[in-house]
Protein backbone atom coordinates (compact mmCIF):
# COMPACT_ATOMS: atom_id res chain seq x y z
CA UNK A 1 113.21 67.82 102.90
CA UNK A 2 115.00 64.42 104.14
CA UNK A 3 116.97 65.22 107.66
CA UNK A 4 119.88 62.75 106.73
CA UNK A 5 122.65 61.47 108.94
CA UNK A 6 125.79 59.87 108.45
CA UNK A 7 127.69 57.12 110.29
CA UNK A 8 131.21 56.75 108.92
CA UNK A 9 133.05 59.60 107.22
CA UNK A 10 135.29 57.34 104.78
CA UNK A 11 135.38 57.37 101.14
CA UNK A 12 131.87 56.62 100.78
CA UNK A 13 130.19 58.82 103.37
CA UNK A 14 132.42 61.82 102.11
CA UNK A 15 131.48 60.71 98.46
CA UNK A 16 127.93 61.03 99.53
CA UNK A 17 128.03 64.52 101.70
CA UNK A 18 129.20 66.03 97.79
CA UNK A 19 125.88 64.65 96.63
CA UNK A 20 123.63 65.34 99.23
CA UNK A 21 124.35 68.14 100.89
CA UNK A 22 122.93 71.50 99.03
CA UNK A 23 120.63 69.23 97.51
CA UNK A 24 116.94 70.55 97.49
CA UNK A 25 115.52 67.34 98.46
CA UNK A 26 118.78 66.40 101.16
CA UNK A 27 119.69 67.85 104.50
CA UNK A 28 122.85 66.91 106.08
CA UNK A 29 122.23 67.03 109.71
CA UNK A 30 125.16 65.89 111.14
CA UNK A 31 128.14 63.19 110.61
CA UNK A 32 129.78 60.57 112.69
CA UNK A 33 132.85 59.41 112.95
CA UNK A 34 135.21 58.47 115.85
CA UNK A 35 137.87 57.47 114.38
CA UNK A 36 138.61 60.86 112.59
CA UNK A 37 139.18 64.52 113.51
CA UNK A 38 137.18 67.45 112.68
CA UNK A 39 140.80 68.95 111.14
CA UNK A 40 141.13 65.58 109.22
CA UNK A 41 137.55 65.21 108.33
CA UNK A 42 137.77 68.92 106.83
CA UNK A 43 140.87 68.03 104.88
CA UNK A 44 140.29 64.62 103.21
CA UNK A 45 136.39 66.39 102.28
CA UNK A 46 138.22 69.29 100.47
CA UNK A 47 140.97 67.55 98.77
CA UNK A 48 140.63 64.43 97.28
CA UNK A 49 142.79 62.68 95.21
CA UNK A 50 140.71 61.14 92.73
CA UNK A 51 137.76 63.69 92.35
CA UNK A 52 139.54 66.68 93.17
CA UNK A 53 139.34 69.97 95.25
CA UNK A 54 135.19 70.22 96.88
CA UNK A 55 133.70 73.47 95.22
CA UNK A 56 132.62 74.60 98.63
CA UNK A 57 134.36 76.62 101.72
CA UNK A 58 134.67 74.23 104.65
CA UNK A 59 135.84 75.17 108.20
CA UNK A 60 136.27 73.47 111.33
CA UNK A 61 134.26 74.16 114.34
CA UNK A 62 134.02 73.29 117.55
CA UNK A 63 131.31 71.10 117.26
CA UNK A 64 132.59 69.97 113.99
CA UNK A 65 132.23 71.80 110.36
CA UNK A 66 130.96 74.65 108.48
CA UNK A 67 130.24 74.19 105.11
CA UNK A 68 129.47 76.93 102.95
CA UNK A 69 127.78 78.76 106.08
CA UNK A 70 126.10 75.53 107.60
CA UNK A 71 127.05 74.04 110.90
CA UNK A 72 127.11 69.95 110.46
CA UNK A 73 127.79 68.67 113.90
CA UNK A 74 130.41 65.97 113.65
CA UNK A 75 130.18 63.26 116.44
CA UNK A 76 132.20 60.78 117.80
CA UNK A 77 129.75 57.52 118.99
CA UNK A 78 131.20 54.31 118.60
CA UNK A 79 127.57 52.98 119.82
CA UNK A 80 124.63 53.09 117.39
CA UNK A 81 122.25 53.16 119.73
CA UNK A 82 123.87 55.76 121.51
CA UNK A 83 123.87 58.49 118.97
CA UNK A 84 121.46 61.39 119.07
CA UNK A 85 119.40 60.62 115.96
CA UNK A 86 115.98 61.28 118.04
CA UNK A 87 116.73 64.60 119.09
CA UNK A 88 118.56 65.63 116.07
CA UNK A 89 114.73 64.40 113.96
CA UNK A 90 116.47 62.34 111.67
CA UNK A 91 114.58 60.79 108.72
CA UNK A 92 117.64 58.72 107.57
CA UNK A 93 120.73 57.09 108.86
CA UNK A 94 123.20 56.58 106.03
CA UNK A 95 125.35 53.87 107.24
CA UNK A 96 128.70 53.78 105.83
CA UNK A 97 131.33 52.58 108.16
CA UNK A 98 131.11 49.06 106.58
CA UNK A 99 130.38 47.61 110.02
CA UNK A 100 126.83 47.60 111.02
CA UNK A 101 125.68 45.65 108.26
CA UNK A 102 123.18 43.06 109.93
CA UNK A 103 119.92 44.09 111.12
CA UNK A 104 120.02 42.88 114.72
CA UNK A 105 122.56 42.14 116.87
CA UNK A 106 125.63 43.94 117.86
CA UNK A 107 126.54 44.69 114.14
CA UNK A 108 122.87 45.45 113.53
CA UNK A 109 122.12 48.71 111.14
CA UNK A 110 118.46 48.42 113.00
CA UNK A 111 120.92 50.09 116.23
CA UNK A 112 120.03 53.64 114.56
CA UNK A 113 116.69 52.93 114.23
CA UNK A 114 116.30 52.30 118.26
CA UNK A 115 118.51 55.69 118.17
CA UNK A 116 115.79 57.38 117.08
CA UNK A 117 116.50 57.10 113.25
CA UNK A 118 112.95 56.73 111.02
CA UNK A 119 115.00 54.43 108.57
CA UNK A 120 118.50 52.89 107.95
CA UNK A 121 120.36 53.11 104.63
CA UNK A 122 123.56 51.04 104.10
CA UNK A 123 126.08 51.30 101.65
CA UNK A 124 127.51 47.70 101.60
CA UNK A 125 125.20 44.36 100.75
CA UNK A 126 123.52 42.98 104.22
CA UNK A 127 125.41 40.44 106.61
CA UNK A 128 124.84 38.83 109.35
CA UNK A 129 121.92 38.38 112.08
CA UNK A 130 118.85 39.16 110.59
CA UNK A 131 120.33 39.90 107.17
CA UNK A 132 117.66 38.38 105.01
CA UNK A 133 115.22 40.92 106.38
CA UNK A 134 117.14 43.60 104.66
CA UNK A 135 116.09 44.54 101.17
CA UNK A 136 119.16 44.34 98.25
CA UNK A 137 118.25 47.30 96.28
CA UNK A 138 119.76 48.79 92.80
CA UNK A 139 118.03 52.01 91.56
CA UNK A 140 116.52 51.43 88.51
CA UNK A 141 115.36 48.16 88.56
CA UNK A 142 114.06 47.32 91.73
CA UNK A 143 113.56 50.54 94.00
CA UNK A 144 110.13 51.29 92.82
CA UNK A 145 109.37 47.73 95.04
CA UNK A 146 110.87 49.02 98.20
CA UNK A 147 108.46 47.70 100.82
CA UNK A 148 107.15 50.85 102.76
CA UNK A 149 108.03 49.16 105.96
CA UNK A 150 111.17 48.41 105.27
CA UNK A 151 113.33 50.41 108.14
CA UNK A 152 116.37 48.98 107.07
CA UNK A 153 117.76 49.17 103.31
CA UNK A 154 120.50 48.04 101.42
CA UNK A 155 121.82 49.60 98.35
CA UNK A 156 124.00 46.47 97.66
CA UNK A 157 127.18 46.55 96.42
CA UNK A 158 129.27 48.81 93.20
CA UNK A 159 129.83 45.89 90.98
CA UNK A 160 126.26 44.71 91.33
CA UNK A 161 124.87 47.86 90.66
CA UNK A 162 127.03 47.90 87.84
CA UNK A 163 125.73 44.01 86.72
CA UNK A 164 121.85 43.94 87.79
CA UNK A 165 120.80 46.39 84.97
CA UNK A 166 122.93 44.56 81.89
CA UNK A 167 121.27 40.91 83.98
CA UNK A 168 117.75 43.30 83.85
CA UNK A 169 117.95 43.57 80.17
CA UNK A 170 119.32 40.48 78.70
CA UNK A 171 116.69 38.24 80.79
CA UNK A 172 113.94 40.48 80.09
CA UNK A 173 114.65 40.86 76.64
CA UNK A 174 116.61 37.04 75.74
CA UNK A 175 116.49 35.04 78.66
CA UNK A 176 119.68 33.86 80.72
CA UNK A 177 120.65 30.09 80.77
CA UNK A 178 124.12 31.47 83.18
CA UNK A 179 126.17 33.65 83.55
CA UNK A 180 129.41 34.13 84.63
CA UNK A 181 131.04 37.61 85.99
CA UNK A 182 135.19 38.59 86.11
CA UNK A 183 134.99 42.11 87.86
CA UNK A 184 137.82 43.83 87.48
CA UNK A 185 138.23 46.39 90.17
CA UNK A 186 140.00 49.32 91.67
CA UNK A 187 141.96 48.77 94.57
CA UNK A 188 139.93 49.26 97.78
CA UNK A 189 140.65 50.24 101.42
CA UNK A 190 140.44 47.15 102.84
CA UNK A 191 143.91 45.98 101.20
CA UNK A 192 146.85 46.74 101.93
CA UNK A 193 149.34 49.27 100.79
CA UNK A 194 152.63 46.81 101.57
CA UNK A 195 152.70 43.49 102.41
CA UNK A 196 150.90 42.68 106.04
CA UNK A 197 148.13 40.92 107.24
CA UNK A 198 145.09 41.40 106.09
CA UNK A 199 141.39 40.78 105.55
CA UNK A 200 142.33 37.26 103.49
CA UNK A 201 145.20 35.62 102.37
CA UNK A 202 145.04 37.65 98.66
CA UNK A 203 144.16 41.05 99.62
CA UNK A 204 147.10 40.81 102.49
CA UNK A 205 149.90 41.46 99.37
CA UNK A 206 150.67 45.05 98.20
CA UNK A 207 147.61 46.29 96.19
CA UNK A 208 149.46 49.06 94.39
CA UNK A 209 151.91 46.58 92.84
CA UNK A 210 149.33 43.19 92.38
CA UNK A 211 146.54 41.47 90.36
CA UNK A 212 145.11 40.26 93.10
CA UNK A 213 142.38 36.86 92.62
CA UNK A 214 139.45 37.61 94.98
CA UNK A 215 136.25 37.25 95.85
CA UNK A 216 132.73 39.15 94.71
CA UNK A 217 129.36 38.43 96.16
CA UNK A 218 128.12 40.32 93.17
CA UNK A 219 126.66 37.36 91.48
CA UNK A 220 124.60 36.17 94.23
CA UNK A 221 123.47 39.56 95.17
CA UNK A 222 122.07 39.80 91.77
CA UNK A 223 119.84 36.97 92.24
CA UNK A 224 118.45 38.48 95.32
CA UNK A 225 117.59 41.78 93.19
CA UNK A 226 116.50 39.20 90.23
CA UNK A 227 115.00 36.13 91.76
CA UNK A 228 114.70 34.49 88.75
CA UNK A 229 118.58 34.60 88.19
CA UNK A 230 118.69 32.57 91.51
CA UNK A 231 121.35 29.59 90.74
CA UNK A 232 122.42 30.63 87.56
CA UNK A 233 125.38 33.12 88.50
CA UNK A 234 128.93 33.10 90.00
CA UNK A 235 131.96 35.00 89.57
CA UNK A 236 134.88 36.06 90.75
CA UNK A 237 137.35 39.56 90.93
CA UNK A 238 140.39 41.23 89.93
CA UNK A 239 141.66 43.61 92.21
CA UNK A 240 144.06 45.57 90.22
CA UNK A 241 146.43 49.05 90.65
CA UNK A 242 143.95 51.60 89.98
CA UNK A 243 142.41 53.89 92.76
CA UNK A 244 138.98 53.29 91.03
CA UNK A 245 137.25 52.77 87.48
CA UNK A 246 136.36 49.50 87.09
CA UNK A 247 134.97 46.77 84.61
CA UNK A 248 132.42 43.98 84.26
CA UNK A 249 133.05 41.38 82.35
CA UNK A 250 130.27 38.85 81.95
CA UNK A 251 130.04 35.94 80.05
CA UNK A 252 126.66 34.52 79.31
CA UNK A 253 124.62 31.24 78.40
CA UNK A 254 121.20 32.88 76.30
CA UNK A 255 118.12 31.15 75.80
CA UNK A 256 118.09 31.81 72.22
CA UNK A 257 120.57 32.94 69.79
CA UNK A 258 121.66 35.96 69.37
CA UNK A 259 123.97 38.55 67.78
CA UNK A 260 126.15 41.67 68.88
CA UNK A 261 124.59 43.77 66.97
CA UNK A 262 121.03 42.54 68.38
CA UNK A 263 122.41 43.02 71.52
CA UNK A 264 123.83 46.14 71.41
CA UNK A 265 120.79 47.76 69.45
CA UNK A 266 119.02 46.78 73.26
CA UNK A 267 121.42 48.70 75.66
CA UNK A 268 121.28 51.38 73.00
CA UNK A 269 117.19 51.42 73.17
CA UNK A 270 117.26 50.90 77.40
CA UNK A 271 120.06 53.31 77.88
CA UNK A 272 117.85 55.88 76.17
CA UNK A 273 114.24 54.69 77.83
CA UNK A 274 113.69 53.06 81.22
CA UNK A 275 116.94 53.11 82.48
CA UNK A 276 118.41 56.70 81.57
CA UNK A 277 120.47 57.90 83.45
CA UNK A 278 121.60 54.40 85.38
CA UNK A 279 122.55 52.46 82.00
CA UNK A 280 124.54 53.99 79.68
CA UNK A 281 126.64 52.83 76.64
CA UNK A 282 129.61 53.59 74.60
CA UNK A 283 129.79 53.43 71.24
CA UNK A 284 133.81 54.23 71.27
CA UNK A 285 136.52 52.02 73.10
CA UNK A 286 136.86 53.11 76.83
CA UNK A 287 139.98 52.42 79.43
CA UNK A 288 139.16 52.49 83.16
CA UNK A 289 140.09 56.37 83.36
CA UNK A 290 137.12 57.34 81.01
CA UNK A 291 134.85 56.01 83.33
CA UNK A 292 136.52 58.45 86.51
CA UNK A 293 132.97 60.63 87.63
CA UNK A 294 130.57 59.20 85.32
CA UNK A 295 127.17 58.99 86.98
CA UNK A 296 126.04 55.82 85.47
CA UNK A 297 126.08 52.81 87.30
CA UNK A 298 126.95 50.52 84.10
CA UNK A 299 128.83 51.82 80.82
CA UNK A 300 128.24 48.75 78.23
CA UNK A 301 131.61 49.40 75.81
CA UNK A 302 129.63 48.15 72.40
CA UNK A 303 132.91 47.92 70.84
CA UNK A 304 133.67 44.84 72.54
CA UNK A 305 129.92 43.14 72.73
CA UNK A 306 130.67 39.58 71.19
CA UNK A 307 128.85 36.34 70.37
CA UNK A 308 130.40 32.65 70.08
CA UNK A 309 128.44 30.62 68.05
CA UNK A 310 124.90 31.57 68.45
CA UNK A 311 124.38 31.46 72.29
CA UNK A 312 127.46 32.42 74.25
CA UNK A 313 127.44 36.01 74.86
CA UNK A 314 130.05 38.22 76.37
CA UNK A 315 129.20 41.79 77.28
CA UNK A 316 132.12 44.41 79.07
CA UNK A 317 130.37 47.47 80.77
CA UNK A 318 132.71 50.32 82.94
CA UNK A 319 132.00 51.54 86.20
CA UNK A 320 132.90 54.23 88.84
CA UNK A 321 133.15 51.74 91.96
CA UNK A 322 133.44 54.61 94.16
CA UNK A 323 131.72 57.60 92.54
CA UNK A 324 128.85 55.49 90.67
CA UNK A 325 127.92 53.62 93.63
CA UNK A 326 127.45 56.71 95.86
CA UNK A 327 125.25 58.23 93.35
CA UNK A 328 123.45 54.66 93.16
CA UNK A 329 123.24 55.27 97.26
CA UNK A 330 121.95 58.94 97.05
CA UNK A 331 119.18 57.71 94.99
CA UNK A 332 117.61 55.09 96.58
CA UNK A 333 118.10 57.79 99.71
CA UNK A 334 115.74 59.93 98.20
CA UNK A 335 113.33 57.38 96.97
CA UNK A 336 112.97 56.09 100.57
């Protein structure tokens, strides 16, 4: 069994305690988080407003919480390096405060591994000092070519799990001239609920009330999962007034000609064979709420697969950007 830690209680790291702990292959040895209380962390674990009540008793402590008879001690290090990973034996640091995202330096994920940690998991793409030693990896496709000493692993990002396995097929299958990708996404935490300054000059206005134009590094993390794709991808995002369920719209230049139907009849046979359970497809029309929960990390709506002339191809596939991307996470935390 995998002694797992995690840094960063927030909607990700409490996404991932559902999965992990209880699991026969998990163990949740302790959390950290100093910028929350064990009353607070309790709370926002039980109730949440999007997946609803947790299905298992939770009390505080004072070391931190019970859950369902287990002590998990919750911490308060602001300092990687500080924390007690070595003591506590822990196989895994699941790093989820959005922070330490480089591998050296002061941001560096590789701080848990001097900690004491065997290995580093983190739940955004890498950044920063040393980043390009850190492996971009999307269950599914690439994890089975997770270097064994790799101590430092990235699960990428939501929206390209949700694109690498429709990019997967299509090249594999058709071949990609270029592609370009319109995410449409769920409003995230670092926006802001009124007008105020803010991480850039879009995601500063009110994201409850906004379409807001932004950024995604989605297409360019792709190409680091798919080398071959290197050059051949941008995009851009929608950040829209939903708390999460979100779409991928991607509009591509084939090789060869093709048809919906063709096209479809792929997802259909991949959804089905090597990628169960990560690709999945629709054959009625979805809205963003139908997505809410759904384990897969891509949803491919068939209904609105189309073809212009014989080569431009536009695909729309659904995805949890919270709930999808934390299973994506728990996965490749097993594999490792």
């Amino acid at each position: 069994m995998k002694r797992v830690a995690i840094n960063g209680f927030g909607r990700t790291g409490r996404a991932f305690f559902r999965l992990a702990f209880g699991h026969p292959e998990t163990e949740i040895v302790a959390i950290n988080d100093p910028f929350i209380t064990a009353q607070m962390a309790r709370y926002l674990l039980v109730h949440d407003s999007v997946y609803g009540k947790y299905g298992r008793p939770v009390v505080v402590t004072p070391s931190g919480l019970e859950v369902d008879g287990k002590m998990i001690p919750l911490l308060a290090e602001r300092e990687p390096d500080k924390l007690p990973w070595a003591k506590m034996n822990v196989d895994l640091a699941v790093e989820s405060t959005g922070v330490f995202r480089a591998y050296s330096g002061s941001k560096g994920a590789s701080r848990h591994l001097e900690a004491g940690a065997k290995r580093v998991l983190l739940s955004v793409p890498s950044k920063g000092e040393g980043a390009e030693k850190i492996p971009q990896i999307v269950y599914g496709v690439n994890h089975e070519a997770i270097d064994p000493g790799a101590d430092v692993v990235s699960a990428a990002s939501c929206t390209t799990n949700s694109l690498v396995p429709l990019i997967y097929v299509l090249d594999k299958e058709i071949g990609i001239e270029n592609a370009f990708l319109t995410t449409v996404h769920g409003y995230t935490a670092d926006q802001q609920l009124v007008d105020s300054a803010g991480s850039s000059i879009t995601r500063s206005r009110a994201a409850a009330i906004n379409i807001v134009p932004t950024t995604t590094g989605a297409a360019s993390a792709t190409a680091k999962v798919l080398p071959a794709l290197a050059g051949k991808m941008d995009g851009m995002a929608f950040r829209v007034p939903v708390p999460t369920g979100s779409v991928s719209d991607v509009t591509l230049q084939m090789s060869k000609p093709v048809t919906a139907e063709g096209v479809n009849a792929l997802f259909v046979r991949y959804a089905a064979g090597e990628l169960s359970g990560v690709l999945g497809v629709s054959e009625d029309p979805m809205v963003s709420t139908d997505i809410i929960a759904d384990p897969h990390a891509s949803v491919v709506d068939l209904t609105l697969t189309s073809v212009l002339g014989e080569r431009t191809l536009k695909v729309v596939a659904f995805y949890d950007n919270e709930w999808v991307y934390t299973n994506q996470l728990f996965r490749v935390a097993r594999v490792l």
